[in-house]
C-alpha atoms as a PDB file:
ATOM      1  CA  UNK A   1       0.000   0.000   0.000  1.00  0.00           C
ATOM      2  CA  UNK A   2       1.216   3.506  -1.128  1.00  0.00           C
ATOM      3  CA  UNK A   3       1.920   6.670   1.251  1.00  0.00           C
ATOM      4  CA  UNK A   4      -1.097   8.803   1.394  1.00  0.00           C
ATOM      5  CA  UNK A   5      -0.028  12.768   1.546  1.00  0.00           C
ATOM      6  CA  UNK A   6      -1.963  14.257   4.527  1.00  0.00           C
ATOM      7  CA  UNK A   7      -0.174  17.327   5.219  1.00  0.00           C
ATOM      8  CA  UNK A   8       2.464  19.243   2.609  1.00  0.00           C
ATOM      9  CA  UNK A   9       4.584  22.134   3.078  1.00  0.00           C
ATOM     10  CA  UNK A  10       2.224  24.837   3.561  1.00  0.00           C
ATOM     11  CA  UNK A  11      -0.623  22.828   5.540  1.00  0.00           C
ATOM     12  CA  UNK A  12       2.753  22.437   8.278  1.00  0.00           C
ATOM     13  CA  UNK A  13       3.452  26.159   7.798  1.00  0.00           C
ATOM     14  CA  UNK A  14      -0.311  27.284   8.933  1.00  0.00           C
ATOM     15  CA  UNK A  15      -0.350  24.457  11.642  1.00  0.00           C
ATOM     16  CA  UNK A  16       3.021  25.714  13.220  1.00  0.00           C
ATOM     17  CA  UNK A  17       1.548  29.646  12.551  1.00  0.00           C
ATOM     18  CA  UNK A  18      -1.456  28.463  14.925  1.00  0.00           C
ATOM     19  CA  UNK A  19       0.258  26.599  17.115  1.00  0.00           C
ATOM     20  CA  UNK A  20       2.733  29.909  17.832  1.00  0.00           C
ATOM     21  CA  UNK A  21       0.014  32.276  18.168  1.00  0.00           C
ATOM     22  CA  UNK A  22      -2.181  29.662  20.692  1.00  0.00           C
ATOM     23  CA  UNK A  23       1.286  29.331  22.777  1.00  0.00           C
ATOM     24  CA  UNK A  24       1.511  33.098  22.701  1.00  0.00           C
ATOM     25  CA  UNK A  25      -2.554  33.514  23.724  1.00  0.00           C
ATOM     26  CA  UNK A  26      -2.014  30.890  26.529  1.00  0.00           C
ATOM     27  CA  UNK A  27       1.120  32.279  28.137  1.00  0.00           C
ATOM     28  CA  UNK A  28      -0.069  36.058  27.571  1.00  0.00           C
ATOM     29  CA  UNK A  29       3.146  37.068  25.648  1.00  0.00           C
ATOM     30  CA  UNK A  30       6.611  35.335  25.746  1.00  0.00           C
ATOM     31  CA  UNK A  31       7.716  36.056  29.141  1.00  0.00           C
ATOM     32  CA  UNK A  32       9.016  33.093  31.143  1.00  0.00           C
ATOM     33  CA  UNK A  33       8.401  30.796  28.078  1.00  0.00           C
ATOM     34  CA  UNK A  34      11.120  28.000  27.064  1.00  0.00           C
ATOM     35  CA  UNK A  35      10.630  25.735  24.098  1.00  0.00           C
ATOM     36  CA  UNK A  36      12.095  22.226  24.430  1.00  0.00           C
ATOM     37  CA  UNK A  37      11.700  19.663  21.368  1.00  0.00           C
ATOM     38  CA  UNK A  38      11.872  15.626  21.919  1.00  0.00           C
ATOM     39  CA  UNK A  39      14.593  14.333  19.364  1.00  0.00           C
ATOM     40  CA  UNK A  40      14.515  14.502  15.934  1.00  0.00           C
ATOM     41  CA  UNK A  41      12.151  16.169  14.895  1.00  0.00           C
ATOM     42  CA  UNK A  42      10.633  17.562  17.839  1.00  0.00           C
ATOM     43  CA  UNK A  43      13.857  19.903  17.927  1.00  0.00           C
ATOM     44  CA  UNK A  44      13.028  21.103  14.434  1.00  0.00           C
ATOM     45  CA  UNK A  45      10.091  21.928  15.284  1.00  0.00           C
ATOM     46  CA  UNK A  46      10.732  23.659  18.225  1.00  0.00           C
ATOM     47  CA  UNK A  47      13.029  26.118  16.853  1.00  0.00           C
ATOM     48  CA  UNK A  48      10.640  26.811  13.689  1.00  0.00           C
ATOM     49  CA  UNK A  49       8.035  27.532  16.541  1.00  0.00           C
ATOM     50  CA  UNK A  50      10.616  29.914  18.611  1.00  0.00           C
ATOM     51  CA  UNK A  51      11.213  31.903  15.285  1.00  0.00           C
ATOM     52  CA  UNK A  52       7.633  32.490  14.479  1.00  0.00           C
ATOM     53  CA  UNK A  53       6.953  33.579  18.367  1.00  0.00           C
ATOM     54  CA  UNK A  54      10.031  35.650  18.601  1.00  0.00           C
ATOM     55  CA  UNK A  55       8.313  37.717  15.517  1.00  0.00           C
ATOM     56  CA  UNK A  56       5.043  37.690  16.757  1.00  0.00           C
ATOM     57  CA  UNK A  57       5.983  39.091  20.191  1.00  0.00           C
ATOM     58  CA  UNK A  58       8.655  40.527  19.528  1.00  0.00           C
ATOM     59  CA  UNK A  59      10.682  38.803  22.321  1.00  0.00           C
ATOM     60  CA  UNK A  60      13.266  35.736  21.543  1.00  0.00           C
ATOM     61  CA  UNK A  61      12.177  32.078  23.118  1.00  0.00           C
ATOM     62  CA  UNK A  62      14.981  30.005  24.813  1.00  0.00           C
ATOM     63  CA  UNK A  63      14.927  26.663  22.723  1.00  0.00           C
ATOM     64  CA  UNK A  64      16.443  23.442  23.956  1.00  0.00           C
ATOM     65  CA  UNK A  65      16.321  20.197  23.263  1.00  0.00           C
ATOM     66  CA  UNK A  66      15.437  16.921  26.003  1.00  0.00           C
ATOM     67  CA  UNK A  67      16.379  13.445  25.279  1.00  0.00           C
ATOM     68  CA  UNK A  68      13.678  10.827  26.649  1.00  0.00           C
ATOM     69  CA  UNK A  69      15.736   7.838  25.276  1.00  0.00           C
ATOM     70  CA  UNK A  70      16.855   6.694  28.852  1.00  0.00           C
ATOM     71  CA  UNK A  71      13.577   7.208  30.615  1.00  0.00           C
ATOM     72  CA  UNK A  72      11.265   5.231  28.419  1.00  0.00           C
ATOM     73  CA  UNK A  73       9.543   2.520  30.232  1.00  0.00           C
ATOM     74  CA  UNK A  74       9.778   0.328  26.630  1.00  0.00           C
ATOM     75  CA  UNK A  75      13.411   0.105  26.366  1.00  0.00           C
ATOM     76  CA  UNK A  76      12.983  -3.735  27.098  1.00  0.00           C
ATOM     77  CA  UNK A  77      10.485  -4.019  24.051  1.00  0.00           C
ATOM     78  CA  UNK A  78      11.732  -1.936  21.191  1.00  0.00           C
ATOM     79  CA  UNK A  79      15.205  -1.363  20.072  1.00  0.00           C
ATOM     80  CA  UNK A  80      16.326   2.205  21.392  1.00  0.00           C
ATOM     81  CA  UNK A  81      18.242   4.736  19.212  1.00  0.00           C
ATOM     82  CA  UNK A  82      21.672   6.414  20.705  1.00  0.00           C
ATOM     83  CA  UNK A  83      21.065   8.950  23.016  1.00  0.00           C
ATOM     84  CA  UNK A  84      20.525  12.274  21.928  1.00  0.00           C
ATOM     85  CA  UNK A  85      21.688  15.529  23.770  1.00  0.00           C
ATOM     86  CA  UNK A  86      19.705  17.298  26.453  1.00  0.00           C
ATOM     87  CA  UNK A  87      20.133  20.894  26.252  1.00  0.00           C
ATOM     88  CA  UNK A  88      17.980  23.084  28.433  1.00  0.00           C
ATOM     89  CA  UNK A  89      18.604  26.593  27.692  1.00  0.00           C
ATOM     90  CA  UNK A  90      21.452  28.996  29.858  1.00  0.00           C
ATOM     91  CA  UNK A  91      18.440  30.722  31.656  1.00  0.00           C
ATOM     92  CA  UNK A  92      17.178  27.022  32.813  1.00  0.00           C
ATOM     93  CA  UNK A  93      13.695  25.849  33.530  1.00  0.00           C
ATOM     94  CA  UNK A  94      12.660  26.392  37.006  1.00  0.00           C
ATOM     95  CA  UNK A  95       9.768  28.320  37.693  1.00  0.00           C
ATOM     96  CA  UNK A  96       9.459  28.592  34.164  1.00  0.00           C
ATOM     97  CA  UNK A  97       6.401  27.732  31.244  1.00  0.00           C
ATOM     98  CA  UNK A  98       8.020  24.922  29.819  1.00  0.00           C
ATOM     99  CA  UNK A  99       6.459  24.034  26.024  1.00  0.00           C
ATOM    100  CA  UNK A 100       7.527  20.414  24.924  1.00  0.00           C
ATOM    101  CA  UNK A 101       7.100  20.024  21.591  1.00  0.00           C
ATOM    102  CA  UNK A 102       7.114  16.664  19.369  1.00  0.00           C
ATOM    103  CA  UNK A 103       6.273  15.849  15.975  1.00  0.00           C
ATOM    104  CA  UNK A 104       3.288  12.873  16.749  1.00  0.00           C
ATOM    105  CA  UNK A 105       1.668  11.790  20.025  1.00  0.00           C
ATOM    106  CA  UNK A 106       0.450   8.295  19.858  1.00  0.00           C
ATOM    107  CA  UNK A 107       0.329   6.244  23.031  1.00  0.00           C
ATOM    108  CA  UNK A 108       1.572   8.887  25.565  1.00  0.00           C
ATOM    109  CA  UNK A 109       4.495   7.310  26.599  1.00  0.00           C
ATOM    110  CA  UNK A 110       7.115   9.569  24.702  1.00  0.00           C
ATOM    111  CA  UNK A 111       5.592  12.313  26.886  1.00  0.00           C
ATOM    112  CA  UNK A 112       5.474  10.651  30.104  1.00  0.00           C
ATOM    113  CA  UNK A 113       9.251   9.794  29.379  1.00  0.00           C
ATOM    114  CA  UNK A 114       9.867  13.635  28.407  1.00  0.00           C
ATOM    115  CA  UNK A 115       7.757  14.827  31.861  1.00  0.00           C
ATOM    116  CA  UNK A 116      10.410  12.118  33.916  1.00  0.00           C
ATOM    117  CA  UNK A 117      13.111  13.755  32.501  1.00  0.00           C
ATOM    118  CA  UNK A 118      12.160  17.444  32.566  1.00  0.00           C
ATOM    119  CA  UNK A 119      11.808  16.571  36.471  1.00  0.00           C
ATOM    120  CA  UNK A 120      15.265  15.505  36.555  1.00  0.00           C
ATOM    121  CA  UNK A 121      16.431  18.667  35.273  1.00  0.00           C
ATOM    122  CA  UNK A 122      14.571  21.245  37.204  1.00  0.00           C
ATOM    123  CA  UNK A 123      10.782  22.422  38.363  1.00  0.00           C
ATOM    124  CA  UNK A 124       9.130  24.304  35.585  1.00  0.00           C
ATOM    125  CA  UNK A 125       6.583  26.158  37.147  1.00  0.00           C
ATOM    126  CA  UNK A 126       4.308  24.901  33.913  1.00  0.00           C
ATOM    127  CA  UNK A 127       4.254  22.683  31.464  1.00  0.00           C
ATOM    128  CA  UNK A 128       2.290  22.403  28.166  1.00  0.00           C
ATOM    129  CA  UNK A 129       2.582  20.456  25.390  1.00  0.00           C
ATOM    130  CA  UNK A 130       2.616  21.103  21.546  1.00  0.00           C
ATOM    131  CA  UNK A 131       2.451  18.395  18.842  1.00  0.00           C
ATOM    132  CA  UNK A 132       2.222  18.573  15.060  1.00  0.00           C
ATOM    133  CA  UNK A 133       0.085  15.526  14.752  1.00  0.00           C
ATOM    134  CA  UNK A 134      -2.028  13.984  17.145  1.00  0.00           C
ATOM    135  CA  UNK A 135      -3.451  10.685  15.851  1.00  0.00           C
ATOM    136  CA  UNK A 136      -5.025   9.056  18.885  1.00  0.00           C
ATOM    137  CA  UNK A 137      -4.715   5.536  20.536  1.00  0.00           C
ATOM    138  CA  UNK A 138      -3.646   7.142  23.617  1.00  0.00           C
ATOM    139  CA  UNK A 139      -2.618   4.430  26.434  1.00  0.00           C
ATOM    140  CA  UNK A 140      -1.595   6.823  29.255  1.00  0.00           C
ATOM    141  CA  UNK A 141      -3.936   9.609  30.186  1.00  0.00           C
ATOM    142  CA  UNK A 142      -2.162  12.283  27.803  1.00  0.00           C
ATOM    143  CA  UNK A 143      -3.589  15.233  26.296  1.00  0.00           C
ATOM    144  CA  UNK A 144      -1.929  18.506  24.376  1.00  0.00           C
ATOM    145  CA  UNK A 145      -2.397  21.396  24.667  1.00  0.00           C
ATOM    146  CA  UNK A 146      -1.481  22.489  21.171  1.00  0.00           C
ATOM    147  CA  UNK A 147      -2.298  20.389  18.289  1.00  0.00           C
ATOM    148  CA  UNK A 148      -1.258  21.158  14.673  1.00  0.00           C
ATOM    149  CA  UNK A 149      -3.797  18.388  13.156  1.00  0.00           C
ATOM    150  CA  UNK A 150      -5.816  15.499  14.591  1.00  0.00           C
ATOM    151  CA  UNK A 151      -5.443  12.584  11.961  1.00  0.00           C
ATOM    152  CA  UNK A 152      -7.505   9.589  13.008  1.00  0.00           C
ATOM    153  CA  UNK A 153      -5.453   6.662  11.986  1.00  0.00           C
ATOM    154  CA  UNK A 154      -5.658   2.915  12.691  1.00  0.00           C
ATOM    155  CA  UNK A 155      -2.758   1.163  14.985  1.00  0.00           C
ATOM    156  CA  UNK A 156      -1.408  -0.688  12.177  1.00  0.00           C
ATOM    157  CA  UNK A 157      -0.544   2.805  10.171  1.00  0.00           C
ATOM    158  CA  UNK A 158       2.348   4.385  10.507  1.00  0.00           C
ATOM    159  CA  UNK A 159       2.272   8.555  10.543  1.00  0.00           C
ATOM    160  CA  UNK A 160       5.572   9.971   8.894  1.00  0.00           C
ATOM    161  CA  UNK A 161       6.915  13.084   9.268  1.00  0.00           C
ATOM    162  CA  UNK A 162       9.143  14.769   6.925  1.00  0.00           C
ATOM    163  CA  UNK A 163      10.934  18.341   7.768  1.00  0.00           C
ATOM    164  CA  UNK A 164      13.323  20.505   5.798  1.00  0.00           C
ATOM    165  CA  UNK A 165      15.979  20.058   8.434  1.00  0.00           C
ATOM    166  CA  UNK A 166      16.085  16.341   9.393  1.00  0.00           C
ATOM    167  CA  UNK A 167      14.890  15.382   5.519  1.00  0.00           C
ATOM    168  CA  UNK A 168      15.065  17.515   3.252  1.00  0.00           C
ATOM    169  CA  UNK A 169      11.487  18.239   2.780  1.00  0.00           C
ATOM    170  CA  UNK A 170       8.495  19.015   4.702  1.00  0.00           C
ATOM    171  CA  UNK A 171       5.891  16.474   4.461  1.00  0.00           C
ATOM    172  CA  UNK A 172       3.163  14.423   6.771  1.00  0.00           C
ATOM    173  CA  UNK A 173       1.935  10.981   5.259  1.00  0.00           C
ATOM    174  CA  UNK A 174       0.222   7.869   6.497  1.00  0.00           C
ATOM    175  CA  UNK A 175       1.336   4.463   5.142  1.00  0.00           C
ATOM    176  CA  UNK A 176       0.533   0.904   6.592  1.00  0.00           C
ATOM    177  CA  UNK A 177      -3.297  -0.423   7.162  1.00  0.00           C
ATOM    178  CA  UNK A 178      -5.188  -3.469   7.613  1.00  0.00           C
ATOM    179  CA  UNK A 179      -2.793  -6.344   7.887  1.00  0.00           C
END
């Protein structure tokens, strides 16, 4: 079964434009606001988001990066990648709004890794959460706060994201189905 094209270049464009003025509306300006993507392409997106709110409000957004790898309670079942590097912004996160960002929330349990790790690092005095594509089958009681695009999709599918930076194009499909 062929990819089917669900979001393109632009259609990621408008969802990230949202996305940066909903983070904005929520936080009532940029003040005490860090941006931390979950590698890959959580990071890319996080720094795309930190642009477009640094020239909405006029302000720049602390951007960092936090690894999950080592606090995923599925190590045992899945193959893990290398770890990636943490990097929490000079300013830090305590008693700061902390915006995780990731490119698809499935079961939860990227997040849940992300909040274990965020609470080895510090006490961000919020956190919220921003994802491109949310496309359900949730198995830990996980909810954003920011969604690009819901896409219903069936377990057996597979949701790809494609960006500029990690692939040299920006792109959302769906591949897989009834097996």
């Amino acid at each position: 079964m062929s990819a089917r094209i669900v979001l393109q270049e632009a259609d990621i464009r408008r969802a990230l434009t949202r996305i940066a003025h909903e983070i904005l509306e929520s936080n009532r300006g940029a003040n005490d606001l860090v941006l931390l993507g979950i590698p890959t392409r959580g990071v890319s997106l996080a720094e795309r988001l930190a642009l477009q709110i640094t020239e909405i409000a006029q302000t720049a957004v602390p951007v960092g990066s936090l690894d999950v790898t080592l606090f995923r309670d599925d190590l045992a079942k899945h193959p893990t990648r290398s770890p990636r590097r943490t990097e929490i912004p000079a300013g830090g996160i305590d008693g700061k709004t902390v915006v995780l960002v990731d490119d698809v929330l499935f079961s939860g349990r990227s997040i849940r890794a992300a909040l274990d790790a965020l609470q080895s690092i510090g006490r961000p005095a919020v956190v919220r959460l921003a994802i491109l594509i949310d496309r359900g089958h949730r198995e830990l009681p996980i909810r954003p706060d920011f969604v690009g695009k819901n896409i219903p999709s069936a377990r057996t599918e597979r949701v790809n994201v494609r960006l500029r930076e990690d692939d040299g194009e920006d792109l959302v499909s769906i591949d897989g189905g009834a097996e």
